[in-house]
Protein backbone atom coordinates (compact mmCIF):
# COMPACT_ATOMS: atom_id res chain seq x y z
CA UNK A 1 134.55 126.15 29.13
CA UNK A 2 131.40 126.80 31.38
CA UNK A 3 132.51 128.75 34.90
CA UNK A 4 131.09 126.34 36.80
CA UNK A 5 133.22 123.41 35.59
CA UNK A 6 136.34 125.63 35.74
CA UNK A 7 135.42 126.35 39.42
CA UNK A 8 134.61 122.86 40.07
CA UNK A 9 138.00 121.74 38.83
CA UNK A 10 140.36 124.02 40.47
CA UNK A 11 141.71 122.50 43.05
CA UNK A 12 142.39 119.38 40.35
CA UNK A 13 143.89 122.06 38.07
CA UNK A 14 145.90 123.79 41.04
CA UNK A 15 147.11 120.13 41.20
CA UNK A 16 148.58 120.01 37.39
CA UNK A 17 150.19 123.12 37.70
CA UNK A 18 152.27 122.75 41.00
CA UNK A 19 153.47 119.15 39.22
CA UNK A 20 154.42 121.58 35.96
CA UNK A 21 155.73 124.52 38.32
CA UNK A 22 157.39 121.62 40.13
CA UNK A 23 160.04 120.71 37.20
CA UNK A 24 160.84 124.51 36.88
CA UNK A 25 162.50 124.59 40.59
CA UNK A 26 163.74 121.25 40.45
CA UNK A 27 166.02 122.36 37.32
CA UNK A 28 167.14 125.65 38.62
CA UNK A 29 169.37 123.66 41.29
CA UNK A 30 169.20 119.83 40.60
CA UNK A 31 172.86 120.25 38.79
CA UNK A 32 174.54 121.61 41.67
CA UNK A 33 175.51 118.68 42.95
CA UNK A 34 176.20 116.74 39.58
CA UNK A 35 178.83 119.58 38.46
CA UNK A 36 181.86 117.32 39.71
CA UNK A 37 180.34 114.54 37.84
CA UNK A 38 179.98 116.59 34.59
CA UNK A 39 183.61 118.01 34.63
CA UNK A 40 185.23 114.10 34.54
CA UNK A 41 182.47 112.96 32.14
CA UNK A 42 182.01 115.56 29.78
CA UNK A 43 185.63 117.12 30.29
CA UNK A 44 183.88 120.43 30.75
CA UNK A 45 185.87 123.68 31.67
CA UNK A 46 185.22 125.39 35.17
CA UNK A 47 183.52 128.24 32.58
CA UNK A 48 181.49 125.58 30.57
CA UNK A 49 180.59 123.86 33.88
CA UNK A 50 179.20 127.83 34.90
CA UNK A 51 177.62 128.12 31.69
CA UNK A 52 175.79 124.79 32.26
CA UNK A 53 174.07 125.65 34.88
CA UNK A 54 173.44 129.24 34.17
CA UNK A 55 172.23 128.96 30.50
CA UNK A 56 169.17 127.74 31.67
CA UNK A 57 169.01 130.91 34.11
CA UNK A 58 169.94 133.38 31.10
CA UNK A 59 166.79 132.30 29.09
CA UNK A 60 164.18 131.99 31.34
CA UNK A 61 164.67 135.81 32.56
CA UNK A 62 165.00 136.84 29.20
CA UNK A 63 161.35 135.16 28.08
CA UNK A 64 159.85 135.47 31.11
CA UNK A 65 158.04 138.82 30.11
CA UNK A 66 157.28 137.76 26.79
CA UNK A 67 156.15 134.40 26.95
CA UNK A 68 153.93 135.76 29.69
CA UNK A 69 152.84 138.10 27.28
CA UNK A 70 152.05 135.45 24.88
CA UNK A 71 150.27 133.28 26.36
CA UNK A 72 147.67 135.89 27.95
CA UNK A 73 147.03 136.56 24.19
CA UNK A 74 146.89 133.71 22.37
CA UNK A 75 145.86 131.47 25.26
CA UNK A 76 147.39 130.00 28.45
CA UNK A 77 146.79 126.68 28.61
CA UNK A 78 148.05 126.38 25.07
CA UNK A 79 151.61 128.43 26.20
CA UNK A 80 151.50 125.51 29.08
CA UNK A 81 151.41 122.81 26.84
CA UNK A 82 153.82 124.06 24.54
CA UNK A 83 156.59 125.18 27.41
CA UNK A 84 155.90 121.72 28.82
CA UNK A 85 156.69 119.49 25.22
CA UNK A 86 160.01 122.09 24.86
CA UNK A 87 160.89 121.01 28.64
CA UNK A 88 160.49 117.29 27.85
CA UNK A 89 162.12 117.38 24.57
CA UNK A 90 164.89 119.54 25.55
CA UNK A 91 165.28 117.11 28.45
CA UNK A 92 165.74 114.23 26.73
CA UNK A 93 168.80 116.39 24.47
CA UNK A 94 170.01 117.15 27.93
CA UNK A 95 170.65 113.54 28.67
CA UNK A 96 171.94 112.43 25.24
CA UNK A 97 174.89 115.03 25.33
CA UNK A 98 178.20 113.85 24.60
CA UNK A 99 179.76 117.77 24.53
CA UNK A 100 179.43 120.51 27.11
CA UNK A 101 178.24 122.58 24.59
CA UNK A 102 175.52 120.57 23.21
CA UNK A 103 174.28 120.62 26.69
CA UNK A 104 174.95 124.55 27.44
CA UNK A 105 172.63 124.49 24.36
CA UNK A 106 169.88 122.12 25.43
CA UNK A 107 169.81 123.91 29.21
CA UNK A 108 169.09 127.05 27.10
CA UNK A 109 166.09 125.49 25.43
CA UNK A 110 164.55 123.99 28.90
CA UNK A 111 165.21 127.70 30.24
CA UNK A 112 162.73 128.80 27.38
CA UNK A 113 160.72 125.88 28.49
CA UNK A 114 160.40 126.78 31.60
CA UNK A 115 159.88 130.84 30.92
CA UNK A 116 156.62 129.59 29.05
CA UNK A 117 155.44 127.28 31.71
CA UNK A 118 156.05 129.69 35.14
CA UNK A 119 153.54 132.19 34.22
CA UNK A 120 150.91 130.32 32.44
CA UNK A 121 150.63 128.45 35.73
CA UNK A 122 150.03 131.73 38.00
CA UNK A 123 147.23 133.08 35.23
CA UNK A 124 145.50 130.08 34.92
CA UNK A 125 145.37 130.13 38.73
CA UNK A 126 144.33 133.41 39.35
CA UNK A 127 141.81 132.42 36.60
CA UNK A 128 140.22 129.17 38.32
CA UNK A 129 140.12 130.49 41.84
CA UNK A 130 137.83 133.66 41.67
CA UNK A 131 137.27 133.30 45.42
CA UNK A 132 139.73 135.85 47.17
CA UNK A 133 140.50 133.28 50.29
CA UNK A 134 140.67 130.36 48.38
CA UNK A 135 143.11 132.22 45.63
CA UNK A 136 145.50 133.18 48.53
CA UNK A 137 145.28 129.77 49.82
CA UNK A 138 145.93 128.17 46.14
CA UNK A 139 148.63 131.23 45.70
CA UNK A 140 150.59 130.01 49.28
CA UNK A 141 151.14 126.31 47.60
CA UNK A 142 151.80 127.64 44.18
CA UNK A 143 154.79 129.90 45.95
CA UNK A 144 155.66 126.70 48.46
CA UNK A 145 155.63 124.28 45.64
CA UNK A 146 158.15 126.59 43.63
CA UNK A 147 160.58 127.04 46.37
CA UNK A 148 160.54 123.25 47.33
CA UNK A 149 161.40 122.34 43.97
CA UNK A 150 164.87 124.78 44.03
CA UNK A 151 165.35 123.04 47.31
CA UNK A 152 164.91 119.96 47.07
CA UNK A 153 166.65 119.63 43.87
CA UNK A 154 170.48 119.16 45.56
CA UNK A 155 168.62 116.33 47.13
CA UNK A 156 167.24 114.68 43.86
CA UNK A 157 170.54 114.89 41.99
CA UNK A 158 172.69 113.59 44.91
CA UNK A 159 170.35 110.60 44.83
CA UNK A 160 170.01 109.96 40.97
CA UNK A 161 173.51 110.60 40.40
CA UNK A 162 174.54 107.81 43.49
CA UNK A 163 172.31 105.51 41.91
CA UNK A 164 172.28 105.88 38.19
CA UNK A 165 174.46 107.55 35.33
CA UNK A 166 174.25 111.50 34.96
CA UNK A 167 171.56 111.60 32.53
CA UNK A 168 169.22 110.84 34.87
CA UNK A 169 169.36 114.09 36.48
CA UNK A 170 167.52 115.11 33.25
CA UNK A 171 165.36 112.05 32.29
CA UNK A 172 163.61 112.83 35.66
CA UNK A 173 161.77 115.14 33.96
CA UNK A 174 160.26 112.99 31.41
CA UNK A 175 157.26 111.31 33.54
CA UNK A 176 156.96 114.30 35.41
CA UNK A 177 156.29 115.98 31.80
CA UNK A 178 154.01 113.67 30.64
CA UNK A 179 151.86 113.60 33.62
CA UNK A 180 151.91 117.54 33.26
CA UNK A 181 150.74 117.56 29.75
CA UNK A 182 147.87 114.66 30.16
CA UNK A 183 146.45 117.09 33.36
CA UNK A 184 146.66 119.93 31.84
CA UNK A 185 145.12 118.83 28.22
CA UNK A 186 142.35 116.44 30.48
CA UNK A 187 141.74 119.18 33.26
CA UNK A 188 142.96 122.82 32.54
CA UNK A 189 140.40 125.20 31.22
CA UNK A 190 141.68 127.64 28.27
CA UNK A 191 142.01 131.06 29.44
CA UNK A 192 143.37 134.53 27.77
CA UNK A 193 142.75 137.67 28.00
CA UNK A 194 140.36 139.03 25.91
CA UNK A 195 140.93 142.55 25.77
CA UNK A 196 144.78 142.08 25.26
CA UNK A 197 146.10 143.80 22.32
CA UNK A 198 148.39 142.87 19.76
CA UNK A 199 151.63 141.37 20.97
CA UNK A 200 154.26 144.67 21.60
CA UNK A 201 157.27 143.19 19.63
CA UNK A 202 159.29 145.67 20.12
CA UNK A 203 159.18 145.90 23.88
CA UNK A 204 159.27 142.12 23.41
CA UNK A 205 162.53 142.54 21.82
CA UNK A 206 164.14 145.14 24.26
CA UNK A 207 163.08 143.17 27.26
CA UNK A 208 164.78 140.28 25.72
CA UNK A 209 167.78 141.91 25.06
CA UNK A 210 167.89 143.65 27.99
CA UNK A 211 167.46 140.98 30.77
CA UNK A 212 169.52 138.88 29.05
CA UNK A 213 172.52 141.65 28.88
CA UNK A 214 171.58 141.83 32.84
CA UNK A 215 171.39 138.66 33.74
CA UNK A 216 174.77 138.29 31.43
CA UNK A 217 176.87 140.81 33.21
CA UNK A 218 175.61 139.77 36.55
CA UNK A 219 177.13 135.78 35.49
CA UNK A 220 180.12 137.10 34.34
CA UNK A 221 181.50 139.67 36.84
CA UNK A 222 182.40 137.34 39.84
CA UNK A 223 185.17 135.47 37.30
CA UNK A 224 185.98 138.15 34.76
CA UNK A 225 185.97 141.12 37.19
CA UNK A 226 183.00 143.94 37.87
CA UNK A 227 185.59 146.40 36.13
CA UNK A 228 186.34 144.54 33.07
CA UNK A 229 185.29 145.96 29.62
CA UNK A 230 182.80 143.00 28.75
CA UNK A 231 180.79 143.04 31.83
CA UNK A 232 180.54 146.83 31.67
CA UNK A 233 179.54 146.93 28.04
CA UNK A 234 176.77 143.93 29.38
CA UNK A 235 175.61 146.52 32.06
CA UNK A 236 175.48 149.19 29.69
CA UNK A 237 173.64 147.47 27.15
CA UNK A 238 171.41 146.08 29.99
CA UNK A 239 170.68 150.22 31.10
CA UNK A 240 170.14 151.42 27.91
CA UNK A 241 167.49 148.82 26.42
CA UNK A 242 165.77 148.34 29.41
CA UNK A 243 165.40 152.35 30.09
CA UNK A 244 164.19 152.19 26.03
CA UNK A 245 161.86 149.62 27.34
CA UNK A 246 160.29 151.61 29.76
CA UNK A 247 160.11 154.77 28.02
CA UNK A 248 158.46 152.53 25.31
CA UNK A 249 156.01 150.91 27.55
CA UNK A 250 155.38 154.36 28.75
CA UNK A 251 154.78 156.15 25.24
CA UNK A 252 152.56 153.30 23.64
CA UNK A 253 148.48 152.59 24.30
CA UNK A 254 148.53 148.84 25.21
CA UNK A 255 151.85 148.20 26.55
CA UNK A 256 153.41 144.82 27.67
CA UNK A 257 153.98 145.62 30.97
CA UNK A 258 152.37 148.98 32.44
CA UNK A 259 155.22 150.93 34.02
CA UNK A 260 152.44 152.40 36.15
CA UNK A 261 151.75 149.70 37.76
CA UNK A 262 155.34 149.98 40.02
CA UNK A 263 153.64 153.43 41.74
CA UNK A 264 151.57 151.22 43.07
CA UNK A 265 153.55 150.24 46.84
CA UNK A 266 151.57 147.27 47.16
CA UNK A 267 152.75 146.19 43.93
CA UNK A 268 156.36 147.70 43.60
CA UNK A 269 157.64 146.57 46.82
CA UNK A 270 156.73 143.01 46.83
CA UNK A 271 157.73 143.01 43.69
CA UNK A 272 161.04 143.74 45.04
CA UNK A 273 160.61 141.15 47.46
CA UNK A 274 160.19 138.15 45.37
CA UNK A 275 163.17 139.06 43.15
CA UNK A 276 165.24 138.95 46.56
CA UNK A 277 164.02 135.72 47.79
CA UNK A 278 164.43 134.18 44.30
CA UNK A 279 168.22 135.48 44.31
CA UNK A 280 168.97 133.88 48.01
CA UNK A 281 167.15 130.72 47.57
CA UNK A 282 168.84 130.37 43.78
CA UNK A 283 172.57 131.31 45.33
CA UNK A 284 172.32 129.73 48.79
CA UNK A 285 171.42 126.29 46.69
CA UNK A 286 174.51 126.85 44.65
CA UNK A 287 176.79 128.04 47.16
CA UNK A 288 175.65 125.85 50.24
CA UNK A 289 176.07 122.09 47.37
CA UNK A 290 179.67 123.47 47.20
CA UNK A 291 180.04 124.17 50.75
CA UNK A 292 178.78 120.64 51.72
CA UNK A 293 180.70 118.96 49.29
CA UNK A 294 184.36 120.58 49.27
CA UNK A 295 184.52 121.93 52.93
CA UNK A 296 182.57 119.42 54.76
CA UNK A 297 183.12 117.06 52.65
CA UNK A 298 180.05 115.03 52.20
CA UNK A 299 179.02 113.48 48.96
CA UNK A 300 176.54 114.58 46.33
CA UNK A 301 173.66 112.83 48.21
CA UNK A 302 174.96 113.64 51.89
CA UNK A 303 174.92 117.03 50.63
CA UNK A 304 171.27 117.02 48.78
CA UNK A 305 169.87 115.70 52.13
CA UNK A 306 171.63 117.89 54.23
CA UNK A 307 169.53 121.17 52.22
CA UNK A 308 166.40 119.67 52.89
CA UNK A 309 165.94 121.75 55.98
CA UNK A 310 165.38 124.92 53.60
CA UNK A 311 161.99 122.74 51.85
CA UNK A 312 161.06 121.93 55.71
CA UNK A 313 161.04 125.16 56.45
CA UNK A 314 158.73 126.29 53.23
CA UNK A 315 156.27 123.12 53.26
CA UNK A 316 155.24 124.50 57.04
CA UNK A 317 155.88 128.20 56.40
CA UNK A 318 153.74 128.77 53.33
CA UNK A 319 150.68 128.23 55.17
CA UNK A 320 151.18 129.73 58.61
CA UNK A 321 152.50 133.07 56.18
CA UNK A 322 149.69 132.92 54.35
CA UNK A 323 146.78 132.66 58.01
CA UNK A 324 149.21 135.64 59.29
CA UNK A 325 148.55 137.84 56.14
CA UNK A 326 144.78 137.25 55.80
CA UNK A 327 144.46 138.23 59.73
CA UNK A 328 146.72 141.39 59.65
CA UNK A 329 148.11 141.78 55.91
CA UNK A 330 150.85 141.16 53.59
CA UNK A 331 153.57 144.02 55.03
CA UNK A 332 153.80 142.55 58.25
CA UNK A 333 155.11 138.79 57.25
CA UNK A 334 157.11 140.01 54.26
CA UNK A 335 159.23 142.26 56.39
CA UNK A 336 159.43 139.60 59.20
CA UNK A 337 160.20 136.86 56.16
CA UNK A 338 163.40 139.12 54.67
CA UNK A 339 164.50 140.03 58.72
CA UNK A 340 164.78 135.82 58.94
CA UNK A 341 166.73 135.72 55.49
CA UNK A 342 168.80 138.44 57.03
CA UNK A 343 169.54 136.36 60.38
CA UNK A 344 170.03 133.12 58.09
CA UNK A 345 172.97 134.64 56.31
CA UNK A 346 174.50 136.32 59.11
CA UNK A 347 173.90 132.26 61.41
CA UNK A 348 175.56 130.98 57.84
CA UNK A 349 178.27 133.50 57.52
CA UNK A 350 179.96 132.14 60.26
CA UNK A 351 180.49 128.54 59.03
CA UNK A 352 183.74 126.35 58.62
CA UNK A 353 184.47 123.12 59.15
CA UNK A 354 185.16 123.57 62.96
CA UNK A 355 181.11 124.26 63.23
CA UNK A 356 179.87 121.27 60.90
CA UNK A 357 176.50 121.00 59.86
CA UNK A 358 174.89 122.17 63.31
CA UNK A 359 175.23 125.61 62.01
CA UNK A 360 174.40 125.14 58.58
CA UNK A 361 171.02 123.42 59.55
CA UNK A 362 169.88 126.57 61.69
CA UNK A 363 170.76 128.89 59.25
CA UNK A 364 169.13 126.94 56.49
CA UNK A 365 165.82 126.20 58.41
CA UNK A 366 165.53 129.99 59.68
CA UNK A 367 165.81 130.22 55.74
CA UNK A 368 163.04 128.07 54.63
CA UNK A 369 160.44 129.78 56.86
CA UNK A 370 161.95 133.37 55.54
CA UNK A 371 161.48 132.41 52.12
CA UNK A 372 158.51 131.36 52.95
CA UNK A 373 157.30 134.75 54.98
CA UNK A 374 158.70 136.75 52.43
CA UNK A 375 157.82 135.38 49.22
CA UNK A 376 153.76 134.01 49.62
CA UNK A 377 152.19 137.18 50.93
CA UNK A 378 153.94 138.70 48.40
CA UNK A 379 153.53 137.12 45.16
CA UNK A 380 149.22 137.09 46.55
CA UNK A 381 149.70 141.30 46.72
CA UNK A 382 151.12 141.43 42.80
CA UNK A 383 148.60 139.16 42.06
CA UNK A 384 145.87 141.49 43.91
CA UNK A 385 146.88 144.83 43.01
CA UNK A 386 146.72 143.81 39.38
């Protein structure tokens, strides 16, 4: 497609992909609410009910790489489309289930969805917006849009599931699928990289194997035990493909991911910083739905509404972070982002059910605009050190 249209369009193609990024956020936490509901309808175990939810987790880490991979190669707008039809379809499985396992099984396939969809979104974007101030800008509501989704989703399945049947919670994601594939076939430009090599299978395959014998052990321990023999063995097999990956990525001319590239400070450390932010916003969602609903006791929607604080504090952080770091840099608001996080857990730590919700709203607010701080100027220096 000519430059000119692309640059024309991007702010219509920014569009399309924050409503595609949108259904990735929405899914990592739109079940936490819906997990009581599951148990009595599905008669799902307390470890099916975990493996529910974290199935979808499990794949999307361990694709992430390679799908990314893929679709720089063969084309991103084409990975988009395709992670977007797996989402819907998947979806629709989701909300036809009549077992726990069939849907531990379809959460899997939205999580492989999903891993194809995340980072065709942030090439095509750093593709369309060529202009370094208007790619930070786009970057700041790519990063808000994601972390709205995860927290608003509590929200969206309290409401569906106090309105309609389960299901719902997954046939959400049909229109916003369809309106996702008709932008991005009507409006997003194709875009690879042309000098990319052929497609490293084998450090495809030990990245695969080794996130997902990370992200595996890391599931597992809290029930099973950090000592006991099958979380070790999933640590150990995490350590030793992952160091096999490196030392391959190392060793070969056109590697997957250049190992090099974590030298670099300004892209090592935020690096860092993202996977932090995407491990409190991801557990706080979890851990404050249960909070809400068994020691406060408010309902599934009560509960949703209650964690919309967090999405206040990221629609009005993401900008402001993003004006800070073009005036005086990304290190300054990224370390003031994670000190908030830091006060938000310590504001948090002190909740029971003498302190209600007063508490819980600080801490979660304080959260928002940490996330925020922390994870926009941050994802724009990967992006620019590249």
């Amino acid at each position: 497609m000519d430059p000119m249209i692309i640059h024309r369009r991007r702010w219509a193609t920014l569009g399309v992909l924050c409503v595609s990024l949108l259904i990735i956020g929405l899914d990592n936490t739109v079940l936490n609410v819906a997990l009581a509901t599951l148990q009595r309808e599905l008669d799902a175990t307390a470890g099916q009910l975990q493996w529910i939810v974290d199935s979808y987790t499990l794949a999307f880490a361990g694709l992430l790489l390679l799908a990314g991979a893929w679709g720089d190669k063969y084309g991103r707008r084409v990975a988009l489309i395709a992670g977007l039809a797996v989402f819907g379809v998947s979806s629709v499985w989701a909300a036809l289930c009549t077992t726990p396992e069939q849907l531990i099984a379809a959460r899997g396939l939205m999580g492989i969805g999903g891993a194809m969809i995340m980072p065709s979104t942030l090439s095509i974007l750093t593709n369309s917006f060529t202009d370094p101030r208007e790619r930070k800008t786009a970057i700041g509501i790519w990063a808000g849009v994601s972390g709205i989704g995860i927290a608003a989703g509590p929200a969206l399945g309290g409401y569906l599931l106090d309105q309609f049947h389960w299901s719902s919670v997954f046939y959400i994601n049909i229109p916003v699928v369809i309106i996702g594939l008709i932008g991005t076939v009507l409006i997003v430009a194709e875009s690879r990289d042309v000098a990319a090599p052929k497609l490293d299978l084998v450090g495809g395959l030990l990245s695969v194997v080794g996130l997902v014998a990370l992200v595996w052990a890391i599931i597992e321990a809290p029930g099973a035990g950090w000592s006991d023999p099958k979380v070790l063995i999933g640590f150990s097999v995490a350590a030793v493909t992952l160091a096999a990956f490196a030392l391959w990525e190392l060793r070969i001319p056109h590697p997957m991911l250049d190992m090099r590239f974590f030298k670099n400070r300004r892209f090592s450390i935020p690096s860092i910083s993202i996977t932090l932010v995407f491990f409190v916003l991801l557990g706080a969602a979890f851990f404050l739905s249960l909070f809400m609903q068994t020691v406060l006791g408010y309902g599934a929607l009560e509960a949703g509404i209650r964690l919309l604080p967090i999405a206040a504090g990221l629609v009005f952080g993401a900008p402001l972070a993003m004006a800070v770091a073009q005036r005086i840099g990304e290190k300054i608001p990224i370390t003031l982002g994670m000190l908030m996080l830091a006060v938000s857990f310590v504001v948090i730590a002190g909740s029971t059910v003498d302190t209600g919700y007063g508490r819980v709203f600080t801490s979660i607010f304080i959260m928002g605009f940490g996330i925020s701080f922390a994870m926009t100027p941050a994802t724009e220096a990967v992006m620019g050190s590249l």
